[in-house]
PDB file of N, CA and C in Angstrom:
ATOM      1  N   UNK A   1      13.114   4.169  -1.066  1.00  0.00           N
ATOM      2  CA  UNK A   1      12.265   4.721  -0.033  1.00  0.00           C
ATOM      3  C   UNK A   1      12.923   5.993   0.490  1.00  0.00           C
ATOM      4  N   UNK A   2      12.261   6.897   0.427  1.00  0.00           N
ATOM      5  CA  UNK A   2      12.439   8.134   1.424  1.00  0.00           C
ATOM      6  C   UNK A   2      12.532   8.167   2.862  1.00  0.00           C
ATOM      7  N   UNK A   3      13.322   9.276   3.234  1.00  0.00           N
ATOM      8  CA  UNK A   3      13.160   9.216   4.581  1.00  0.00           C
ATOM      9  C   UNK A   3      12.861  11.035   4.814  1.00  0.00           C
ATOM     10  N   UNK A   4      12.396  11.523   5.051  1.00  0.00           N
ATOM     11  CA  UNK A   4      12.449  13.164   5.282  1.00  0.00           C
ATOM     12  C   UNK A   4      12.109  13.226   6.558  1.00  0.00           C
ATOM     13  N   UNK A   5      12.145  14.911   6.902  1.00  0.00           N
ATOM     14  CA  UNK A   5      11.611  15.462   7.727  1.00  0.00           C
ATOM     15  C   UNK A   5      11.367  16.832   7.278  1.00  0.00           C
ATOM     16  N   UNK A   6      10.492  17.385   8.388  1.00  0.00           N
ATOM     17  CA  UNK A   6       9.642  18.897   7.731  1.00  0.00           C
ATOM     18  C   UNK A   6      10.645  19.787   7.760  1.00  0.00           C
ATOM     19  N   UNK A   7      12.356  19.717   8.824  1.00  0.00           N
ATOM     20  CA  UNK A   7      12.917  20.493   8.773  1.00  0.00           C
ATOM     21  C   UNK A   7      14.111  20.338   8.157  1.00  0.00           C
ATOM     22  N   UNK A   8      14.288  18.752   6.960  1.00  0.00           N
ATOM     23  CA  UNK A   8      15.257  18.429   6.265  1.00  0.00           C
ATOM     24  C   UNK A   8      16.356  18.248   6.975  1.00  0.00           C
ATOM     25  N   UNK A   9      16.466  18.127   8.699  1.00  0.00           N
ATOM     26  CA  UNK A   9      17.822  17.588   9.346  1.00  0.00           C
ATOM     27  C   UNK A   9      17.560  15.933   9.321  1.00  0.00           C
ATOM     28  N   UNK A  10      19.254  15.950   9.032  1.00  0.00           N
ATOM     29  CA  UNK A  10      19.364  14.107   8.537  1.00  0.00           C
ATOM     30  C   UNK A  10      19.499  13.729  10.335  1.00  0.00           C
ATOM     31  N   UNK A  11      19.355  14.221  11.460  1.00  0.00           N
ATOM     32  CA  UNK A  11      19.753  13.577  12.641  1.00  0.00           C
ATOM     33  C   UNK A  11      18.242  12.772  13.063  1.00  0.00           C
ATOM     34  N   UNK A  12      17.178  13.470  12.368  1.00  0.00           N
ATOM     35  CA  UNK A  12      15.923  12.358  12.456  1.00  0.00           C
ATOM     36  C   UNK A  12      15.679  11.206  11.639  1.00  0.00           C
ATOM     37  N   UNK A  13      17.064  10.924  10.508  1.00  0.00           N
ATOM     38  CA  UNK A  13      17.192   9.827   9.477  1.00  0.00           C
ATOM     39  C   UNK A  13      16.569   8.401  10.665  1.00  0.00           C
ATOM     40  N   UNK A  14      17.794   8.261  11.355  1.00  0.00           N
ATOM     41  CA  UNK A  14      17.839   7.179  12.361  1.00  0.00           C
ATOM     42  C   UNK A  14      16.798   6.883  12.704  1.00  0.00           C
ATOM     43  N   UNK A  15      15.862   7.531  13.795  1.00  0.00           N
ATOM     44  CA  UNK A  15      14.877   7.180  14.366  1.00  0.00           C
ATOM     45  C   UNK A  15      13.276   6.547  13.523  1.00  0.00           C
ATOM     46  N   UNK A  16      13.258   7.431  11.821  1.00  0.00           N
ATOM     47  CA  UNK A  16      12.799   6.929  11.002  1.00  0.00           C
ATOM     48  C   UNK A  16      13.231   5.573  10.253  1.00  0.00           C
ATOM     49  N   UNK A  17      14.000   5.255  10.640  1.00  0.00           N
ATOM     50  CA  UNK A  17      14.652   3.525  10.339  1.00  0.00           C
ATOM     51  C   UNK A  17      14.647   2.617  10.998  1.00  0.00           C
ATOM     52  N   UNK A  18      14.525   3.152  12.359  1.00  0.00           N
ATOM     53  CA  UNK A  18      14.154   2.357  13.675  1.00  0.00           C
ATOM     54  C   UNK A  18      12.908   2.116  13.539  1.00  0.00           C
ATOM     55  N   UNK A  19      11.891   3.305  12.907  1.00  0.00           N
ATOM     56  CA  UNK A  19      10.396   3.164  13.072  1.00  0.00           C
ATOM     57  C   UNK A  19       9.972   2.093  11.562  1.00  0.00           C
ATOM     58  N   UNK A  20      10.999   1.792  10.761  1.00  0.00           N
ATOM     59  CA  UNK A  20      10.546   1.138   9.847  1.00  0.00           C
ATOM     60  C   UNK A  20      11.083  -0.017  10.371  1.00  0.00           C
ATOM     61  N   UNK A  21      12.469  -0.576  10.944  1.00  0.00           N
ATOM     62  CA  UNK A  21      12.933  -1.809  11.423  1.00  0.00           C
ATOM     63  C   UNK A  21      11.529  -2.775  12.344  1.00  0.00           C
ATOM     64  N   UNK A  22      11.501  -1.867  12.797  1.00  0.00           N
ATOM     65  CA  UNK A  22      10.231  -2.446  14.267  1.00  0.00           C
ATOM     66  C   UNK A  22       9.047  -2.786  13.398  1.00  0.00           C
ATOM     67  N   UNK A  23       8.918  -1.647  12.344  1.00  0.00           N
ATOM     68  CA  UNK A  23       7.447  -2.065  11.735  1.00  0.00           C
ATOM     69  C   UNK A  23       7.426  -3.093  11.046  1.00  0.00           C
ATOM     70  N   UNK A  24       8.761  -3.313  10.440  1.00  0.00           N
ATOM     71  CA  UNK A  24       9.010  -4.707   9.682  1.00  0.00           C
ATOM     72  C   UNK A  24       8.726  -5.686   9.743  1.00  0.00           C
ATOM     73  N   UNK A  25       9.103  -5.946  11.131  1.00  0.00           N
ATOM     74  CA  UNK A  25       9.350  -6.717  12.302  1.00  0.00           C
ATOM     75  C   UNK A  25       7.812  -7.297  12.740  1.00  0.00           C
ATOM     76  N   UNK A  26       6.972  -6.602  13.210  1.00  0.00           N
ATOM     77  CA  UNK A  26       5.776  -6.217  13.358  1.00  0.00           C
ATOM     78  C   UNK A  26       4.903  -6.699  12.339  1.00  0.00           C
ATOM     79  N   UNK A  27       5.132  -6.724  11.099  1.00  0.00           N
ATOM     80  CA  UNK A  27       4.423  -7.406   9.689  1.00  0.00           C
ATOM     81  C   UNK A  27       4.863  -8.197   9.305  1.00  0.00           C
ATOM     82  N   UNK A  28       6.004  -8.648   9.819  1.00  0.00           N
ATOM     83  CA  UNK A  28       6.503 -10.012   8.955  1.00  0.00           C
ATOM     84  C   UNK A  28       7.155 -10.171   7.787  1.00  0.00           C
ATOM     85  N   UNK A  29       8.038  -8.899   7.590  1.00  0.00           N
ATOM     86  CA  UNK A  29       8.237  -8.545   5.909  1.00  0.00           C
ATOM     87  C   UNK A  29      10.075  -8.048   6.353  1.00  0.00           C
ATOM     88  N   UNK A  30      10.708  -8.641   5.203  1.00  0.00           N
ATOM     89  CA  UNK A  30      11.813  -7.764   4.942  1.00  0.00           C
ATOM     90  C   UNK A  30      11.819  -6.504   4.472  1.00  0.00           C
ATOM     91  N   UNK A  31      12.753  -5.438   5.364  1.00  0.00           N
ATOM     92  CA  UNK A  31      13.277  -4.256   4.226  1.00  0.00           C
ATOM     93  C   UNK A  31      12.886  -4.384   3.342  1.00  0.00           C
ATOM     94  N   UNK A  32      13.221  -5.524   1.816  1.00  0.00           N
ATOM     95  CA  UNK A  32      13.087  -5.042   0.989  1.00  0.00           C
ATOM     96  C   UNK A  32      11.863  -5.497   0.284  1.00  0.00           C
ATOM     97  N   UNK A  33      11.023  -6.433   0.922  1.00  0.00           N
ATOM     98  CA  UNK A  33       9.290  -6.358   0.691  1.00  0.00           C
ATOM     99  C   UNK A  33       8.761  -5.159   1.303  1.00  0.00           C
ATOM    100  N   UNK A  34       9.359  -4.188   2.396  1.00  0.00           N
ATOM    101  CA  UNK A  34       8.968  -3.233   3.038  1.00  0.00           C
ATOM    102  C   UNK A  34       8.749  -2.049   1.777  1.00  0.00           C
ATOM    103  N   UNK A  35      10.120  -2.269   0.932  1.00  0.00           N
ATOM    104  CA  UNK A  35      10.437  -1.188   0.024  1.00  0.00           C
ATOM    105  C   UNK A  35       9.313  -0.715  -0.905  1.00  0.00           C
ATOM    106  N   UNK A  36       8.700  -1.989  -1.446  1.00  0.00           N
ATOM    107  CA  UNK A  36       7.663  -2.255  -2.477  1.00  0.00           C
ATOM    108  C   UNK A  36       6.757  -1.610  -1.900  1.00  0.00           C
ATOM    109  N   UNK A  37       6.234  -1.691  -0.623  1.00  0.00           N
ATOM    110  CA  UNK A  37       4.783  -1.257   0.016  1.00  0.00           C
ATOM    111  C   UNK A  37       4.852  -0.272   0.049  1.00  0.00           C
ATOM    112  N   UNK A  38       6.113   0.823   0.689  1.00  0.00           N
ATOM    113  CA  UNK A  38       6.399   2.023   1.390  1.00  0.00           C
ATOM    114  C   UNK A  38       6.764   3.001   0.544  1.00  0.00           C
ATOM    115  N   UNK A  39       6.499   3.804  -0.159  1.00  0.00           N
ATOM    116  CA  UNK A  39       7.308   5.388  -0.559  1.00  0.00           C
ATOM    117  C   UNK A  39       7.928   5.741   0.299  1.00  0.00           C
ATOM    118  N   UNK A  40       7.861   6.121   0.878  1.00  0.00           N
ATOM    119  CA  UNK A  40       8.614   6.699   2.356  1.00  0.00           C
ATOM    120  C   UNK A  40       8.002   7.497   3.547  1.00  0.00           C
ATOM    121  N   UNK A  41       9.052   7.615   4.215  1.00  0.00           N
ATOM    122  CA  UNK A  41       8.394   7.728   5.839  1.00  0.00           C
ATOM    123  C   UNK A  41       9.205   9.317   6.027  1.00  0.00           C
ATOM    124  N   UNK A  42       8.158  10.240   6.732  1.00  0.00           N
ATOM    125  CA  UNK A  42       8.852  11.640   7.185  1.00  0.00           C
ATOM    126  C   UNK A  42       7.722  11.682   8.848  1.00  0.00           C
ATOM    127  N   UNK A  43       9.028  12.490   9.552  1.00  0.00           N
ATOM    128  CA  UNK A  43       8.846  13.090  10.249  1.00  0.00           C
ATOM    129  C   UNK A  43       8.436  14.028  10.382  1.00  0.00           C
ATOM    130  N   UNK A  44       7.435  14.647  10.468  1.00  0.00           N
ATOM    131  CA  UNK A  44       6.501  15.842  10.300  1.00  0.00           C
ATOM    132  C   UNK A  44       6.437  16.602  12.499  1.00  0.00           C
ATOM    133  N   UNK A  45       6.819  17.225  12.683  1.00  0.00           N
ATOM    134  CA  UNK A  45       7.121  17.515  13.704  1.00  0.00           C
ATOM    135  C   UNK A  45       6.559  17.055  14.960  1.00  0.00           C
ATOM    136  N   UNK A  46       7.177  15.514  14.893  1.00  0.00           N
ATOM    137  CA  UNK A  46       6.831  14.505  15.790  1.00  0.00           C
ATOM    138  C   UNK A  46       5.473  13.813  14.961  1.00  0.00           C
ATOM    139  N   UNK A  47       5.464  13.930  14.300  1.00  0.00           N
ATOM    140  CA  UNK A  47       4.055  12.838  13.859  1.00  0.00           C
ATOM    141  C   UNK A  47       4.746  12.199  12.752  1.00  0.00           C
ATOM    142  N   UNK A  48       4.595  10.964  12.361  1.00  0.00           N
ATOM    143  CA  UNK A  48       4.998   9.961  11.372  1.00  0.00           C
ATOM    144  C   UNK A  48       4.107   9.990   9.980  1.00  0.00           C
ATOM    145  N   UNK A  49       4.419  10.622   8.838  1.00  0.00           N
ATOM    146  CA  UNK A  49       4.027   9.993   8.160  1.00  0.00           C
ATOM    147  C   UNK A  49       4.391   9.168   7.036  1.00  0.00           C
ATOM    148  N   UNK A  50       3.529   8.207   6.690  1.00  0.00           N
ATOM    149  CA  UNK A  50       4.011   7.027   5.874  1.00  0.00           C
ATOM    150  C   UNK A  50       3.226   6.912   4.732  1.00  0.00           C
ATOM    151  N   UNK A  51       3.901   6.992   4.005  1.00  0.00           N
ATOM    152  CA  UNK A  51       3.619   7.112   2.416  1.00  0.00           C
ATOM    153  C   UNK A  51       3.744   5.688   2.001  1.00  0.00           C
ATOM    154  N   UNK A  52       2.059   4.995   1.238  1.00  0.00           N
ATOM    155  CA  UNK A  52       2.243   3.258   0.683  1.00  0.00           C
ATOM    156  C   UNK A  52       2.393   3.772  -0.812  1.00  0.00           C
ATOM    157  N   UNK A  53       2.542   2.645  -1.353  1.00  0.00           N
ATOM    158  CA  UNK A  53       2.116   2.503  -2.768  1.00  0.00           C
ATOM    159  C   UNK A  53       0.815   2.318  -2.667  1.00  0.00           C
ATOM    160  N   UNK A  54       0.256   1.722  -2.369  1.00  0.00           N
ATOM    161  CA  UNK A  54      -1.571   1.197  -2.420  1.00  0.00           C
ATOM    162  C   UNK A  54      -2.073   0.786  -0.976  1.00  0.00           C
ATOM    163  N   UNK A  55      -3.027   1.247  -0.878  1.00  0.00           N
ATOM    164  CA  UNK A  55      -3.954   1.003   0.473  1.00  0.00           C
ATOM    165  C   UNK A  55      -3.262   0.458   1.443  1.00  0.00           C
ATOM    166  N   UNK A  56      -3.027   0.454   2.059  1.00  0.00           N
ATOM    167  CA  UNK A  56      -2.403  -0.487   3.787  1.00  0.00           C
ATOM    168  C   UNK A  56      -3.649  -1.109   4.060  1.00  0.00           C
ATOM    169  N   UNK A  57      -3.310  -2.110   4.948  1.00  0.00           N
ATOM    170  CA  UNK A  57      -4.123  -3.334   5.630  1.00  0.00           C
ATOM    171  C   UNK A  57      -4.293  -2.636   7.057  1.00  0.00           C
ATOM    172  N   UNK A  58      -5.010  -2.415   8.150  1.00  0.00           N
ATOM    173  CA  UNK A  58      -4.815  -2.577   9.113  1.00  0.00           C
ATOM    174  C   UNK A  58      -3.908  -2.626   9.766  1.00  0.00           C
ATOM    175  N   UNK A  59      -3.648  -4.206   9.840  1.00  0.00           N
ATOM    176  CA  UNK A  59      -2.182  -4.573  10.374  1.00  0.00           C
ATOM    177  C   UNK A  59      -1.067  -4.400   9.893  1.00  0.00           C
ATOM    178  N   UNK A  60      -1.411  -3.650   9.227  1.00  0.00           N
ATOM    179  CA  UNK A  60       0.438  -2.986   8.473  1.00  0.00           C
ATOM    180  C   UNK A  60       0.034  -1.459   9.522  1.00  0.00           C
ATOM    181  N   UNK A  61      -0.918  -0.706   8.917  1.00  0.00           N
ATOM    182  CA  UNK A  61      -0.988   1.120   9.644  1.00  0.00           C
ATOM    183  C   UNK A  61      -0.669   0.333  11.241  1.00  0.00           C
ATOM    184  N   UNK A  62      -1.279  -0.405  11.819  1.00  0.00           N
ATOM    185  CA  UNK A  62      -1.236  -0.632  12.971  1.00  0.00           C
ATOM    186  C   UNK A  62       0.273  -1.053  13.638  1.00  0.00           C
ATOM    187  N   UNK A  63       0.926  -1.485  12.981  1.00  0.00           N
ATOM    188  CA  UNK A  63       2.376  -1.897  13.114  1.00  0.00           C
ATOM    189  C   UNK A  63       3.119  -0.494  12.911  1.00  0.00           C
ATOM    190  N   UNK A  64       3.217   0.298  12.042  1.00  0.00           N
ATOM    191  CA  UNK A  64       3.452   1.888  12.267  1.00  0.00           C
ATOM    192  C   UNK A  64       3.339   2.650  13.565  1.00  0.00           C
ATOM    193  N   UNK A  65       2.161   2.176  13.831  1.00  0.00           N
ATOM    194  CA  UNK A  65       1.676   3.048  15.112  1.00  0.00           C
ATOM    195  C   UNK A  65       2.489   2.293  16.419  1.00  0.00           C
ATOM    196  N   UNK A  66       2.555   1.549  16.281  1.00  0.00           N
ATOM    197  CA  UNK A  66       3.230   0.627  17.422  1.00  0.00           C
ATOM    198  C   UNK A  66       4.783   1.009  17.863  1.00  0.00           C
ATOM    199  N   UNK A  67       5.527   1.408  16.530  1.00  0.00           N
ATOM    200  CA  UNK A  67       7.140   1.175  16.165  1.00  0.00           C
ATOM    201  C   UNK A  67       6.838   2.375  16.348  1.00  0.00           C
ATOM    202  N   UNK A  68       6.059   3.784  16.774  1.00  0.00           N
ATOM    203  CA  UNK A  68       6.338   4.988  16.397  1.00  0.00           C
ATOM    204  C   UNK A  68       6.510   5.102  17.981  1.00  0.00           C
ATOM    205  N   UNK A  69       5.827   4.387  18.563  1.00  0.00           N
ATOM    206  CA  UNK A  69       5.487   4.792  20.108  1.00  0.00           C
ATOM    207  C   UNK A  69       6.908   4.331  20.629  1.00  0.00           C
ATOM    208  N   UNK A  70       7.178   3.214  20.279  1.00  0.00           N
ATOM    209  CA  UNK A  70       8.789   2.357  20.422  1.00  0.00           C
ATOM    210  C   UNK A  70       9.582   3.467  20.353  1.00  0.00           C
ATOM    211  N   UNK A  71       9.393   4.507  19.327  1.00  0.00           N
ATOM    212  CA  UNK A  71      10.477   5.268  19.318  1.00  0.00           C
ATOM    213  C   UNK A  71      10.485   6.950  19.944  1.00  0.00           C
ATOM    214  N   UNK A  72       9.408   6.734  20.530  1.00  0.00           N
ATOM    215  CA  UNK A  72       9.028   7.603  21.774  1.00  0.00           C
ATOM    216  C   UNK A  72       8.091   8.534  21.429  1.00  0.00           C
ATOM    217  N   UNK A  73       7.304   8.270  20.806  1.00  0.00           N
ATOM    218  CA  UNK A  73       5.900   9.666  20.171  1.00  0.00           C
ATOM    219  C   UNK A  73       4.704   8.662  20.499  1.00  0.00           C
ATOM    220  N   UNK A  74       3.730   9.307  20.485  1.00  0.00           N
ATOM    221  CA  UNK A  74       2.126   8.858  20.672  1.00  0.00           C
ATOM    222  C   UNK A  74       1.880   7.971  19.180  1.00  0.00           C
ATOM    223  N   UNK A  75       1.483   6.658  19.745  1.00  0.00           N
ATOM    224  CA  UNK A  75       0.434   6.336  18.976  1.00  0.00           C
ATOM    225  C   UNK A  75      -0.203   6.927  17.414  1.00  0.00           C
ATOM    226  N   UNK A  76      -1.137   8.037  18.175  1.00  0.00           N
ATOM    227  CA  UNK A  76      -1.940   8.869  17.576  1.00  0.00           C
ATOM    228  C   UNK A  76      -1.143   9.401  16.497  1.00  0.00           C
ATOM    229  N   UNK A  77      -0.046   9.965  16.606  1.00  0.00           N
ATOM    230  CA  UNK A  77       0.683  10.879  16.087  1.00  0.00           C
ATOM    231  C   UNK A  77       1.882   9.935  15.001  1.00  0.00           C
ATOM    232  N   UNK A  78       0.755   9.315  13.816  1.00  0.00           N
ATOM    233  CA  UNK A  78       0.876   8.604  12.805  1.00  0.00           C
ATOM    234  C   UNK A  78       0.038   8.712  12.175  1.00  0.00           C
ATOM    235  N   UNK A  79      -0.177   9.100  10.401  1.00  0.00           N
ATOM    236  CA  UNK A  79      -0.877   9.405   9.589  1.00  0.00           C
ATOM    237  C   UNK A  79      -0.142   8.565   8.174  1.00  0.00           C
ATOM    238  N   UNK A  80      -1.208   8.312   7.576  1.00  0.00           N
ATOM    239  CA  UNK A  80      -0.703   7.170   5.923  1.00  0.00           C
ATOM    240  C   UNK A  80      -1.765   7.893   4.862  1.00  0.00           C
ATOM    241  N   UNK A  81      -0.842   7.961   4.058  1.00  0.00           N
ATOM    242  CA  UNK A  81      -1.477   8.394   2.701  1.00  0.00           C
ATOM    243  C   UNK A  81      -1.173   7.655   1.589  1.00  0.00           C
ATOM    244  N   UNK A  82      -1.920   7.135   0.755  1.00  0.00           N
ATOM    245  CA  UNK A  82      -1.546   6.369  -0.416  1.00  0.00           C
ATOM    246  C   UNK A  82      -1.059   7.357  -1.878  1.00  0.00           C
ATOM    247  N   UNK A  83       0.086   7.035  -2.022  1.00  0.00           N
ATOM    248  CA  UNK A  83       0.819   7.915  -3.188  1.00  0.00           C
ATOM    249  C   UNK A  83       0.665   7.153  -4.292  1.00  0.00           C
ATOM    250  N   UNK A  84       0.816   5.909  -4.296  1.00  0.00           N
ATOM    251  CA  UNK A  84       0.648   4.956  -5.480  1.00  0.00           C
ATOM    252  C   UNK A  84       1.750   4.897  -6.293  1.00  0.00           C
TER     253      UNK A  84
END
C-alpha cells in the first residue's frame, strides 16, 4: 500500500496511517485484509484520497470519512477511486 502526498513530504506519512488505523478499526479488518482492499491512501492538500482495488461498500468509504475527521480535516474532504 502506498502512502503519498501531492507535495511528496514523508511528515504527512503518519497522519495517513492513523487515517488507515481508525478506518480499520471502523470495518472490522486487519492491516493486512486492509492491504488487499486498499492501493493506497494520499494526501492531496488536505483531502484524502483512497485508492481500492474494486468498488468499496458504503461502510468501508464511510469509515474513511470518519478516521479522516479523527485526524482533523472535514468529512467531505475524502474522495475513492477504484484502481483495480
Amino acid at each position: 500500500m502506498d502512502f503519498t502526498s501531492y507535495d511528496g513530504a514523508q511528515h504527512r506519512v503518519p497522519r495517513l496511517q492513523k487515517a488507515l488505523r481508525i478506518a480499520t478499526a471502523i470495518m472490522g479488518v486487519t492491516i493486512e485484509q486492509a492491504r488487499i482492499l486498499i492501493r493506497g491512501l494520499k494526501d492531496d492538500r488536505g483531502t484524502l484520497v483512497v485508492s481500492w482495488a474494486a468498488t468499496p461498500h458504503p461502510h468501508q468509504t464511510n469509515a474513511f470519512a470518519v478516521a479522516w475527521e479523527q485526524c482533523g480535516e472535514h468529512q467531505a474532504s475524502v474522495s475513492h477511486i477504484v484502481v483495480g
